[in-house]
C-alpha atoms as a PDB file:
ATOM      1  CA  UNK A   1     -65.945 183.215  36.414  1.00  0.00           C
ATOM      2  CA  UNK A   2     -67.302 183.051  32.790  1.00  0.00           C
ATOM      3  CA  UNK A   3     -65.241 179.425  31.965  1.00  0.00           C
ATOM      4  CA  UNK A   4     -67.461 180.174  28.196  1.00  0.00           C
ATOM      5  CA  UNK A   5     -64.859 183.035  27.486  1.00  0.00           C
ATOM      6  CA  UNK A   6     -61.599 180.660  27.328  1.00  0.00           C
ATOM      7  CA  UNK A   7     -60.843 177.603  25.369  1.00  0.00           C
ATOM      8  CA  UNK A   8     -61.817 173.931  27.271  1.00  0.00           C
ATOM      9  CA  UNK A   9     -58.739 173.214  29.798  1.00  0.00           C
ATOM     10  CA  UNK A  10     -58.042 170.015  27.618  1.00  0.00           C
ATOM     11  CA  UNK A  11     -57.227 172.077  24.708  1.00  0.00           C
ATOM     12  CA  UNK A  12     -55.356 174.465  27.018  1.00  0.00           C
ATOM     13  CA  UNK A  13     -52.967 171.271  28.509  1.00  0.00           C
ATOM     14  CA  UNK A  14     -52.469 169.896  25.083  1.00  0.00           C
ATOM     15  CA  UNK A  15     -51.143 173.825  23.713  1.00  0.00           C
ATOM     16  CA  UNK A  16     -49.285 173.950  27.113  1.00  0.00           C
ATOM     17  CA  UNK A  17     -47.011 170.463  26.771  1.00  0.00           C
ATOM     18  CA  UNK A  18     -46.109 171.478  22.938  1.00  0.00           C
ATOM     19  CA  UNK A  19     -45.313 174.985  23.654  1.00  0.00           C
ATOM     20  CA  UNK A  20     -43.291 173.340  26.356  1.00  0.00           C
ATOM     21  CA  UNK A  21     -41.617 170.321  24.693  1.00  0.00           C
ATOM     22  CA  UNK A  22     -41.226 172.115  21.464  1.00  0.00           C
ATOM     23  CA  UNK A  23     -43.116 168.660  19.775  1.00  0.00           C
ATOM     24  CA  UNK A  24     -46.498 167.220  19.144  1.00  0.00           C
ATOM     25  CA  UNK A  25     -45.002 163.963  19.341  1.00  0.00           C
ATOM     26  CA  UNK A  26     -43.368 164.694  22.404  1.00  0.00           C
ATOM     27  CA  UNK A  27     -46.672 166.386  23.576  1.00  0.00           C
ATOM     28  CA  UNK A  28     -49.129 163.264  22.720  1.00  0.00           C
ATOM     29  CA  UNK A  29     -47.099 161.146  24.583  1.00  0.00           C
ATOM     30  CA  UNK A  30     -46.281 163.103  28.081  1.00  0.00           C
ATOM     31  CA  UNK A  31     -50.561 163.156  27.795  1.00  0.00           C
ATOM     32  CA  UNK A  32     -51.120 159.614  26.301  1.00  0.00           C
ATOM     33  CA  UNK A  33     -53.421 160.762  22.957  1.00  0.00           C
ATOM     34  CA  UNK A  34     -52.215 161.043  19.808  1.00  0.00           C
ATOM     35  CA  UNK A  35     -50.162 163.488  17.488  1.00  0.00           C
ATOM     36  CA  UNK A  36     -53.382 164.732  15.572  1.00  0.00           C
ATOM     37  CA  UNK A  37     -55.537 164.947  18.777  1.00  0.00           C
ATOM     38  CA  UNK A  38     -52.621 167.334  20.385  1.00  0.00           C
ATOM     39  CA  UNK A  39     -52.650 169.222  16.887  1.00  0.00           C
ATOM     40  CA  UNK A  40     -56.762 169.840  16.793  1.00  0.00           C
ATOM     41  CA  UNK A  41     -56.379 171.198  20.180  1.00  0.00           C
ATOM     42  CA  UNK A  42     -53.837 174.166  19.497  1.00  0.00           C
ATOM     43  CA  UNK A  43     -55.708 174.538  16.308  1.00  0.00           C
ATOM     44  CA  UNK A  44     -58.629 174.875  18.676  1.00  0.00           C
ATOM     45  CA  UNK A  45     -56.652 177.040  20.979  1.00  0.00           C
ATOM     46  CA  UNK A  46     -55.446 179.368  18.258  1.00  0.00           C
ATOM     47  CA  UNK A  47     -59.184 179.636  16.395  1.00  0.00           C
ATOM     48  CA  UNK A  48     -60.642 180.426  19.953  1.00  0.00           C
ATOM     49  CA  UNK A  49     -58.006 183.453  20.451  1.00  0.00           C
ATOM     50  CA  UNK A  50     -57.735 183.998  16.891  1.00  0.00           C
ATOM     51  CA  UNK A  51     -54.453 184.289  16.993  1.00  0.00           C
ATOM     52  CA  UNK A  52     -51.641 182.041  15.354  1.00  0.00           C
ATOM     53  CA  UNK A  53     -49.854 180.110  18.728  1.00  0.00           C
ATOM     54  CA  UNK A  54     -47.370 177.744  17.091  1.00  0.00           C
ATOM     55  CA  UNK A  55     -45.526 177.885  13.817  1.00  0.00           C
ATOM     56  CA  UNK A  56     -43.140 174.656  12.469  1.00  0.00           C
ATOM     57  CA  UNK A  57     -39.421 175.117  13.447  1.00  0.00           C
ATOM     58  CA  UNK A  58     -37.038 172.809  11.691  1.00  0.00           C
ATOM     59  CA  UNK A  59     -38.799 169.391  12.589  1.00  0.00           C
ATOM     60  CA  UNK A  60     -40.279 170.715  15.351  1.00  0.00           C
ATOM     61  CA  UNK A  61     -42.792 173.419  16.626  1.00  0.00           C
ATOM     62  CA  UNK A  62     -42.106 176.735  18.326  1.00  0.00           C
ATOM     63  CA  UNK A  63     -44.746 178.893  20.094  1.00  0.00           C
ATOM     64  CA  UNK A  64     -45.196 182.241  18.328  1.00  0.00           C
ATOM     65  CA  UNK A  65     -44.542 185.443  20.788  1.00  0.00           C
ATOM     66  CA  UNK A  66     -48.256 185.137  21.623  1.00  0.00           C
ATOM     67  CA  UNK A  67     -48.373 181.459  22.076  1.00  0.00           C
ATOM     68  CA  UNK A  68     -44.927 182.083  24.368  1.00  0.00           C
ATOM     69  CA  UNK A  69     -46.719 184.263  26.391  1.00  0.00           C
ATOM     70  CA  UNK A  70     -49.731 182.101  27.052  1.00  0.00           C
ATOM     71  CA  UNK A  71     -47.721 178.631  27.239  1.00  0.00           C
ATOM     72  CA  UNK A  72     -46.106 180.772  30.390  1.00  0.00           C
ATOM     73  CA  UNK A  73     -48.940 182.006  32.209  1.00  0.00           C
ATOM     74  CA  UNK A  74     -50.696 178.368  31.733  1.00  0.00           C
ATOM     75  CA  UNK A  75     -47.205 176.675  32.487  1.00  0.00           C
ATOM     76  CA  UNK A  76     -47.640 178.413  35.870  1.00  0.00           C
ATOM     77  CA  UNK A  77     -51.585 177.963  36.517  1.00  0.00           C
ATOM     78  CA  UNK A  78     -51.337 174.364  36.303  1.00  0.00           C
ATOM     79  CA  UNK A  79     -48.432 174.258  38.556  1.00  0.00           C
ATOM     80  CA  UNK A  80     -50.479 176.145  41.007  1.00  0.00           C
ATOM     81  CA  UNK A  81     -52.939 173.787  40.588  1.00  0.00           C
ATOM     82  CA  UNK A  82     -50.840 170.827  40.656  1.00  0.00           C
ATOM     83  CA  UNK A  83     -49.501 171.996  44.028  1.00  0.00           C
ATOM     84  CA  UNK A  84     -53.218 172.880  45.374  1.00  0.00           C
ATOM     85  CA  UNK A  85     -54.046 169.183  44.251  1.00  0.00           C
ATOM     86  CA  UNK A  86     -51.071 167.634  46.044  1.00  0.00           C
ATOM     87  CA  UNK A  87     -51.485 169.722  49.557  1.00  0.00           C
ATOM     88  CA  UNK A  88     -54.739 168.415  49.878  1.00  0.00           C
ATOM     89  CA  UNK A  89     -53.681 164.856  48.658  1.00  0.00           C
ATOM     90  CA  UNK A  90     -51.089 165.209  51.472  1.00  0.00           C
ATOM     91  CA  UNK A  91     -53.056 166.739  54.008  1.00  0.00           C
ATOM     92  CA  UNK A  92     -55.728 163.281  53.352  1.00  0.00           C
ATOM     93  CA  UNK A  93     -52.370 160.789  53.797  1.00  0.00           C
ATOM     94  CA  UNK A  94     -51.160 162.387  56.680  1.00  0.00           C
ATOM     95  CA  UNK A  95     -54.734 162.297  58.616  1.00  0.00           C
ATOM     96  CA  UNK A  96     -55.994 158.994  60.256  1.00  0.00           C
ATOM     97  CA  UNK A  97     -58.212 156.448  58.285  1.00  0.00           C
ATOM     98  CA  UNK A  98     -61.425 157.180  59.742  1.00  0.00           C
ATOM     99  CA  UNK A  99     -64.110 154.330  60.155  1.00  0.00           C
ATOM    100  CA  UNK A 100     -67.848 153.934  61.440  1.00  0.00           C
ATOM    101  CA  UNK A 101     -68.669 151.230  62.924  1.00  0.00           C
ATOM    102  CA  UNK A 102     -71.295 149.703  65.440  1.00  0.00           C
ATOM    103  CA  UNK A 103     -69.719 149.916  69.091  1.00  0.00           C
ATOM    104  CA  UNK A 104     -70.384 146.190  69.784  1.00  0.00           C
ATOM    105  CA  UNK A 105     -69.225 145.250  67.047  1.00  0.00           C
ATOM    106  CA  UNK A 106     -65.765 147.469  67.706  1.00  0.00           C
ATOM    107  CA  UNK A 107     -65.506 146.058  70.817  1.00  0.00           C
ATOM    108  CA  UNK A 108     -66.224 142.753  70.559  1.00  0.00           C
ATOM    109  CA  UNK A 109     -64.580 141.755  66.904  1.00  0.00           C
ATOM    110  CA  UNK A 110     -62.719 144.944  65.601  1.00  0.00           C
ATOM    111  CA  UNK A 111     -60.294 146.067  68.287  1.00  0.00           C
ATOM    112  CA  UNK A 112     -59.344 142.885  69.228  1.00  0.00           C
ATOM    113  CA  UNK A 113     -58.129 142.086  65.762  1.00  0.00           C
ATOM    114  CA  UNK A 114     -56.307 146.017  65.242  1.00  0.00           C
ATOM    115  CA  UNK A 115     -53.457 145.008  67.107  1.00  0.00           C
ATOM    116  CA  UNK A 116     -52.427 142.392  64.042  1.00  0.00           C
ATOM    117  CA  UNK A 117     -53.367 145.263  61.605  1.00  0.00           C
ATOM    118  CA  UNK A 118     -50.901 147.596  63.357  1.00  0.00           C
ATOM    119  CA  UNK A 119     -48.302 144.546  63.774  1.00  0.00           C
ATOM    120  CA  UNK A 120     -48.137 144.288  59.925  1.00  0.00           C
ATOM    121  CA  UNK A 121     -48.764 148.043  58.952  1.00  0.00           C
ATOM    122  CA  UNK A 122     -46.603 150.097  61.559  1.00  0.00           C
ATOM    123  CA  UNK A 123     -47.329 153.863  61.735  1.00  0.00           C
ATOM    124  CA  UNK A 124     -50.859 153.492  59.535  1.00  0.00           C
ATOM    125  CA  UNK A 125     -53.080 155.588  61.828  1.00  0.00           C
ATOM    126  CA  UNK A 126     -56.485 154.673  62.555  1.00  0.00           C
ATOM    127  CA  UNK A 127     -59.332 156.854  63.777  1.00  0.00           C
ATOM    128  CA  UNK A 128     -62.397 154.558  64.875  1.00  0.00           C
ATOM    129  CA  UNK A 129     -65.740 156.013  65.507  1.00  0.00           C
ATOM    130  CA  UNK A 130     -68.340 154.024  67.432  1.00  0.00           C
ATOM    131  CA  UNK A 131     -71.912 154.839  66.286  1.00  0.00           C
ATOM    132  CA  UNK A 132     -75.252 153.379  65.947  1.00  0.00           C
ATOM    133  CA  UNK A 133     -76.025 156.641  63.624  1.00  0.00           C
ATOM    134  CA  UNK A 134     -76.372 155.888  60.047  1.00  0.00           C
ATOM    135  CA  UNK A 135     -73.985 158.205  58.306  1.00  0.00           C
ATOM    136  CA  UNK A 136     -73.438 160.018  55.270  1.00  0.00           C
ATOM    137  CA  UNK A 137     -69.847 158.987  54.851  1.00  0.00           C
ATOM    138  CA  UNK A 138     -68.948 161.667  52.520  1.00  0.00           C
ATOM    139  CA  UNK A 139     -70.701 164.581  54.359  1.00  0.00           C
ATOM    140  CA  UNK A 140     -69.250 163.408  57.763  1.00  0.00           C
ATOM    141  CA  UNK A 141     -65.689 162.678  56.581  1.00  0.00           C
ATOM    142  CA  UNK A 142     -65.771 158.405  56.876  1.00  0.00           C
ATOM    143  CA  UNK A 143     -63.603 156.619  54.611  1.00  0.00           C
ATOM    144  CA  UNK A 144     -65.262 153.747  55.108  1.00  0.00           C
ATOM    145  CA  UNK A 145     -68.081 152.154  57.654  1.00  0.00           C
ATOM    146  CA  UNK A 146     -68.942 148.345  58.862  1.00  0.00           C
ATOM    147  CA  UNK A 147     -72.455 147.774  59.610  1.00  0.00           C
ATOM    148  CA  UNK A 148     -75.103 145.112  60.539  1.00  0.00           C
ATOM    149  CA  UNK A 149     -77.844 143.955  57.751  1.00  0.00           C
ATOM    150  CA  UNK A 150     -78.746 142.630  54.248  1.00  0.00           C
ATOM    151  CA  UNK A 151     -75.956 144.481  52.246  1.00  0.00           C
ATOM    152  CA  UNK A 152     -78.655 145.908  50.372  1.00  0.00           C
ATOM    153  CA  UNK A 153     -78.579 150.048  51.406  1.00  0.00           C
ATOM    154  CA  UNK A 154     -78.434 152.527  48.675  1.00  0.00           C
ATOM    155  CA  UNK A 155     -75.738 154.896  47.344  1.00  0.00           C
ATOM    156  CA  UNK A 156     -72.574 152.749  48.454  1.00  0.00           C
ATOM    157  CA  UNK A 157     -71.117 149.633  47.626  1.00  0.00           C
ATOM    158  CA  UNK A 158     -71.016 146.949  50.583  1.00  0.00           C
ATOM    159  CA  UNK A 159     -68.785 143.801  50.582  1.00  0.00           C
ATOM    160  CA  UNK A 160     -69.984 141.167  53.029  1.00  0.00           C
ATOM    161  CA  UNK A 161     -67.447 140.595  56.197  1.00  0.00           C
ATOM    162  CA  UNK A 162     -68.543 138.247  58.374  1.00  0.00           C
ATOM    163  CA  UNK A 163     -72.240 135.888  58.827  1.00  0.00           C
ATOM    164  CA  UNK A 164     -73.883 137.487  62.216  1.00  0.00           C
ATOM    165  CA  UNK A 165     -76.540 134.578  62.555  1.00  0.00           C
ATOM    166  CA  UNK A 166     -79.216 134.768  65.480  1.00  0.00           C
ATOM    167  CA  UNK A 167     -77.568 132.889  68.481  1.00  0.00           C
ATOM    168  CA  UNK A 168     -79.280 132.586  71.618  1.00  0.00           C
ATOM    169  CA  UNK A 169     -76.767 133.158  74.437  1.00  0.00           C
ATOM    170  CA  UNK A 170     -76.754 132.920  78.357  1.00  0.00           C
ATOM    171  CA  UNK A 171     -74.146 133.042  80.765  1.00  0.00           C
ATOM    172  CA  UNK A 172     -73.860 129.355  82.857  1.00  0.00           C
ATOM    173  CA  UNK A 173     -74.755 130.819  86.175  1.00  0.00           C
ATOM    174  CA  UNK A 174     -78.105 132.136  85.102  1.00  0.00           C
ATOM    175  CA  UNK A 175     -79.152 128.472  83.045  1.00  0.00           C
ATOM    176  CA  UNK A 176     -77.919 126.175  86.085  1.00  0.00           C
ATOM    177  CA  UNK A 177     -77.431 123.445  83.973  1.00  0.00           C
ATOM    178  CA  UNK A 178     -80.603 123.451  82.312  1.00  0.00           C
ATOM    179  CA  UNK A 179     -81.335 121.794  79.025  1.00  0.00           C
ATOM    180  CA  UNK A 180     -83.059 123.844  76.252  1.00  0.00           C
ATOM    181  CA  UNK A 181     -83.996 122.909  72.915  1.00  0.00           C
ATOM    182  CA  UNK A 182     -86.364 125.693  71.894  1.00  0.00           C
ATOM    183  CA  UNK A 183     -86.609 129.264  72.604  1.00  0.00           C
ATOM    184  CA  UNK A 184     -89.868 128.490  74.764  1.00  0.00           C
ATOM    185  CA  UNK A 185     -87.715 126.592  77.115  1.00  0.00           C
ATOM    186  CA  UNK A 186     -86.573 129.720  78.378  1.00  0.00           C
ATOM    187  CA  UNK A 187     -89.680 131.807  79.197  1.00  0.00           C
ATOM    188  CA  UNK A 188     -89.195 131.643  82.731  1.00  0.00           C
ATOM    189  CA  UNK A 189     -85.954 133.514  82.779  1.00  0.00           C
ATOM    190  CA  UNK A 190     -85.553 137.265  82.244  1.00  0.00           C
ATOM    191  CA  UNK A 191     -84.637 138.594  78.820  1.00  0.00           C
ATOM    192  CA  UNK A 192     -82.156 141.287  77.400  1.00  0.00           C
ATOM    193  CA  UNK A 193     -82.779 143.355  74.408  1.00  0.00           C
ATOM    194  CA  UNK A 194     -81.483 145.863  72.346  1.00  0.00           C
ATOM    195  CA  UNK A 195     -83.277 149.187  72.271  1.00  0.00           C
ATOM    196  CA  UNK A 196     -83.091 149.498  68.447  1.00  0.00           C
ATOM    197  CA  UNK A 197     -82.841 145.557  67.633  1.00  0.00           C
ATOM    198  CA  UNK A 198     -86.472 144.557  66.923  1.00  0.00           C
ATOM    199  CA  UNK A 199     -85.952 142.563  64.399  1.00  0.00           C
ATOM    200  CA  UNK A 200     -84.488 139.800  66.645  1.00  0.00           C
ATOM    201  CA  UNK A 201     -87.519 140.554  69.510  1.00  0.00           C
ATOM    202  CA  UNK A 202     -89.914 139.688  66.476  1.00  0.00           C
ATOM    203  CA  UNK A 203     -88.038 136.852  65.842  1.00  0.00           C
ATOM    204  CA  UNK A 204     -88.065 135.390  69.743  1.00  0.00           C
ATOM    205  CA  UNK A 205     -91.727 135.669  69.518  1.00  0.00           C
ATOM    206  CA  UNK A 206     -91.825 133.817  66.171  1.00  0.00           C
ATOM    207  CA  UNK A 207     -89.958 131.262  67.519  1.00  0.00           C
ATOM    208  CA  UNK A 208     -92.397 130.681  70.127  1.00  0.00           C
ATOM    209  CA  UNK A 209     -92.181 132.746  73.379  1.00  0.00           C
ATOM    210  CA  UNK A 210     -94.316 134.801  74.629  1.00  0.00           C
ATOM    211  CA  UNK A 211     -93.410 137.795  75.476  1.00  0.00           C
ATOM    212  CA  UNK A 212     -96.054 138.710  77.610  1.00  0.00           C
ATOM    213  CA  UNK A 213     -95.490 135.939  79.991  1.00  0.00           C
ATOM    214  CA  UNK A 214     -91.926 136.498  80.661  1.00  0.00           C
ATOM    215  CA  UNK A 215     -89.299 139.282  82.103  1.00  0.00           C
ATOM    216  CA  UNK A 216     -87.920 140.966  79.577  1.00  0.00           C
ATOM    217  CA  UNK A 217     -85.564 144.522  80.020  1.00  0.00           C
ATOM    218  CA  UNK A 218     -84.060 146.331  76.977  1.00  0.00           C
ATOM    219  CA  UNK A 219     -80.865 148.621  76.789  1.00  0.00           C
ATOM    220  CA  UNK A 220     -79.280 150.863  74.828  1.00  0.00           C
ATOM    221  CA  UNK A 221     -76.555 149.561  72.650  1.00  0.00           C
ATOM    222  CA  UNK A 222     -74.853 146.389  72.321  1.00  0.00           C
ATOM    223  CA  UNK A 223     -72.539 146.240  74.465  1.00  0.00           C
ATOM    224  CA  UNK A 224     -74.450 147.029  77.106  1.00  0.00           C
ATOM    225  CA  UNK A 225     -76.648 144.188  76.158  1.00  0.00           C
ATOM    226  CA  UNK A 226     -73.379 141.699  76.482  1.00  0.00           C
ATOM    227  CA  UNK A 227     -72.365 143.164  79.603  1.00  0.00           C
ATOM    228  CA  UNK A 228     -75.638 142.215  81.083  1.00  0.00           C
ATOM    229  CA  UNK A 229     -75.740 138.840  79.522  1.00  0.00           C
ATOM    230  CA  UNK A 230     -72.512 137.712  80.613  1.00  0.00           C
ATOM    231  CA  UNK A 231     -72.880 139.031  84.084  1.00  0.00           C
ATOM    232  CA  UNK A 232     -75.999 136.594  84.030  1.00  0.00           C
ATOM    233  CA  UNK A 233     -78.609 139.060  83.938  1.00  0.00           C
ATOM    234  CA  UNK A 234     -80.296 137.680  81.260  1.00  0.00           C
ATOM    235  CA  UNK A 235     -80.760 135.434  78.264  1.00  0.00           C
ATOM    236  CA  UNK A 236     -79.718 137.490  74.635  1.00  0.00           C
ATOM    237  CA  UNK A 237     -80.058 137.339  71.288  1.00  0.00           C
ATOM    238  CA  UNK A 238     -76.768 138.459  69.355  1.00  0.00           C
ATOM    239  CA  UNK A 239     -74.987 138.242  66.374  1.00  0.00           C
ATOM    240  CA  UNK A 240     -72.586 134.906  66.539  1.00  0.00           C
ATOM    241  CA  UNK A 241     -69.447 136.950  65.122  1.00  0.00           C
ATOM    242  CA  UNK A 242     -69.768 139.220  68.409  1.00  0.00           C
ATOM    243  CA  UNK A 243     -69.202 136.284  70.739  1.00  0.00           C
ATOM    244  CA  UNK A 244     -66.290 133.725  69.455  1.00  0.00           C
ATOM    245  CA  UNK A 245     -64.003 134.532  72.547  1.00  0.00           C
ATOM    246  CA  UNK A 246     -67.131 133.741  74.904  1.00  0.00           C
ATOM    247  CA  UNK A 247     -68.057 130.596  73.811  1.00  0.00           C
ATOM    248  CA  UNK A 248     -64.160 129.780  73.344  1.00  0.00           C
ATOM    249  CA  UNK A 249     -63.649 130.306  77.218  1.00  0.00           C
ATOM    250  CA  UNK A 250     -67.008 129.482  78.092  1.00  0.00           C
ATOM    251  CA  UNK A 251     -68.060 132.715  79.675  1.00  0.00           C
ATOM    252  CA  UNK A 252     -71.170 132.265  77.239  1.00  0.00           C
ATOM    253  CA  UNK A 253     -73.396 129.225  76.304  1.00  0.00           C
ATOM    254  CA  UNK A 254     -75.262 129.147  72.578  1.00  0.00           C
ATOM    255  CA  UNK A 255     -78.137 127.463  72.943  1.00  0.00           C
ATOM    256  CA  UNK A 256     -80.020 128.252  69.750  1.00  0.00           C
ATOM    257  CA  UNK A 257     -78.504 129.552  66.237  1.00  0.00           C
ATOM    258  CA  UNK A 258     -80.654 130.649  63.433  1.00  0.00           C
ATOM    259  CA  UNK A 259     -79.206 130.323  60.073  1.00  0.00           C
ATOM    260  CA  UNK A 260     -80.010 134.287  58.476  1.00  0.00           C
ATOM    261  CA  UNK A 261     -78.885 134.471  55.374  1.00  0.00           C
ATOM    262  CA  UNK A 262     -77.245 137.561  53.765  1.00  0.00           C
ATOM    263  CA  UNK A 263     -77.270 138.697  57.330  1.00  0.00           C
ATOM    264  CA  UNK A 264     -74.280 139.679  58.405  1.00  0.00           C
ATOM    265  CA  UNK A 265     -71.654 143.105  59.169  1.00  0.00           C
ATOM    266  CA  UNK A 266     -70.347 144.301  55.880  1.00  0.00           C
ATOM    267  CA  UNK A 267     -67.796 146.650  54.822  1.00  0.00           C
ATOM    268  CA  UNK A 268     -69.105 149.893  53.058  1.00  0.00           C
ATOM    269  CA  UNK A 269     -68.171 153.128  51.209  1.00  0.00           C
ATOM    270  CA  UNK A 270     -68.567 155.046  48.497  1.00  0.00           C
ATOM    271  CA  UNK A 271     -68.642 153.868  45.165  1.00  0.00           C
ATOM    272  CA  UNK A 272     -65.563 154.219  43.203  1.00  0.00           C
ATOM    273  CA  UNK A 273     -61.958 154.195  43.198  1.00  0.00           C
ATOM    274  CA  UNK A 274     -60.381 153.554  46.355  1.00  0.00           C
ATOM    275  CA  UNK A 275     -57.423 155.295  47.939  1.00  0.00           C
ATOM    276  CA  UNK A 276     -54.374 152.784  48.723  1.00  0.00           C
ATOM    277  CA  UNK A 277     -54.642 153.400  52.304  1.00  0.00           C
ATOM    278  CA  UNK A 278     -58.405 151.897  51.858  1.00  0.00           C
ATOM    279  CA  UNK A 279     -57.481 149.354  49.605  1.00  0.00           C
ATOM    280  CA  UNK A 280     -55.061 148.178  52.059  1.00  0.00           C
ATOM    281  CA  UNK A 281     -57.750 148.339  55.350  1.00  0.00           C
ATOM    282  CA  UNK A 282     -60.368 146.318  53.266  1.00  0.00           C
ATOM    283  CA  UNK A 283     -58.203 143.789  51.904  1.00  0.00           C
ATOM    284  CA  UNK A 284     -56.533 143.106  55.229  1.00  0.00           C
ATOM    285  CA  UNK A 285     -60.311 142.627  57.115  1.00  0.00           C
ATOM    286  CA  UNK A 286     -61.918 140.592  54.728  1.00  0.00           C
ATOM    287  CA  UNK A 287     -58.646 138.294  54.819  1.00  0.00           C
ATOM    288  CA  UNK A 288     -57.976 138.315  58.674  1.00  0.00           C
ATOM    289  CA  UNK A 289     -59.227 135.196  60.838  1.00  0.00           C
ATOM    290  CA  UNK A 290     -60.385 134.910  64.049  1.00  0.00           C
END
């Protein structure tokens, strides 16, 4: 397709509308420009084909056999893509919301809060998609992602969710009632980590233990490090926003917090403007509470 062999499709709308409403007036505003922009077009139009298109009628204008001719094969191109626009605008409604986000983090602070979302949005579907995989969220079909950091990652626009400080958690059964006021309190007990978290194992050792002298595992994901944590099988290091309900019921004991700031799970996606359906997802999580 040579696109250098017809006139620009701007020119081709504005000859299209007056052909069709018989009126450069009537044409500027359907398209929101003015009466002489919609006139240099078909003047465009007609020096392009070099051909006269539309001649005055009255007080108005009247497309010439030639210009009736194209104004109906253009009248019917951009209804064809009108329609092609609007199946895949309806095909994108009609499919789930689909959202990354870290599986602790889905477990532990999303799903629990979904059930409000769905309360006040009935029949807004949801996909979610648990992954520690940083994803291209055009190329693998996300509408939007929540992840763990500074905010600061390139090529999308992140709004901050929710502080994740450092909190040093155990379950009661595996501290006995001990009293601990620094991290080095606690080198005698084994240790849980996260496989791909070592920014908070750097952080343990800054804060004085040593990690040589004490018993520590790592795991996967996450949630598997919670699991193990709450079941007593360890003292953990996780982000405060994952744990509310287990310090509410006492399941879990903080005994340290760190103060990180700009740390934290943010919303992101693409720069740009946002679909409603988006709007309305984003909006609603940055205002829900615990």
């Amino acid at each position: 397709m040579n696109w250098r062999e017809i006139p620009s499709l701007a020119a081709l709308r504005a000859f299209e509308v007056a052909a069709r409403t018989g009126s450069y007036s009537a044409a500027a505003a359907e398209l929101n420009v003015t009466h002489a922009a919609i006139a240099q077009h078909v003047r465009t139009v007609e020096a392009h084909l070099d051909t006269v298109l539309m001649v005055r009628d009255g007080r108005g204008m009247a497309p010439t056999e030639a210009g009736a001719t194209l104004a109906s094969e253009l009248t019917s191109g951009f209804r064809q893509i009108i329609d092609g626009v609007r199946a895949v605008t309806d095909d994108v409604e009609a499919r789930p919301l689909s959202i990354s986000v870290t599986p602790s983090f889905a477990e532990n602070w999303l799903m629990p809060r979904l059930t409000r979302f769905w309360a006040a949005h009935p029949g807004f579907s949801l996909s979610v998609s648990p992954s520690m995989d940083l994803v291209d969220l055009r190329r693998d079909g996300f509408d939007l992602a929540i992840r763990y950091g500074r905010g600061d990652w390139s090529g999308v626009e992140a709004t901050h969710l929710v502080a994740a400080n450092y909190t040093v958690v155990a379950a009661p059964s595996l501290l006995k009632g001990r009293t601990v006021n620094a991290v080095s309190d606690l080198y005698d007990l084994p240790w849980l980590f996260q496989t791909a978290d070592r920014e908070s194992q750097k952080w343990v050792e800054a804060s004085g233990l040593d990690m040589a002298c004490c018993q520590a595992n790592v795991v996967a994901t996450g949630s598997m490090l919670l699991s193990g944590v709450r079941s007593g099988g360890g003292v953990g290091v996780v982000a405060g926003a994952l744990i509310e309900d287990d310090l509410a019921t006492g399941r879990l004991v903080a005994l340290i917090t760190d103060q990180r700031e700009g740390l934290g799970y943010y919303i992101i996606h693409p720069p740009g403007v946002l679909s409603e359906r988006v709007k309305t997802l984003k909006s609603w999580l940055l205002k829900c509470d615990a």
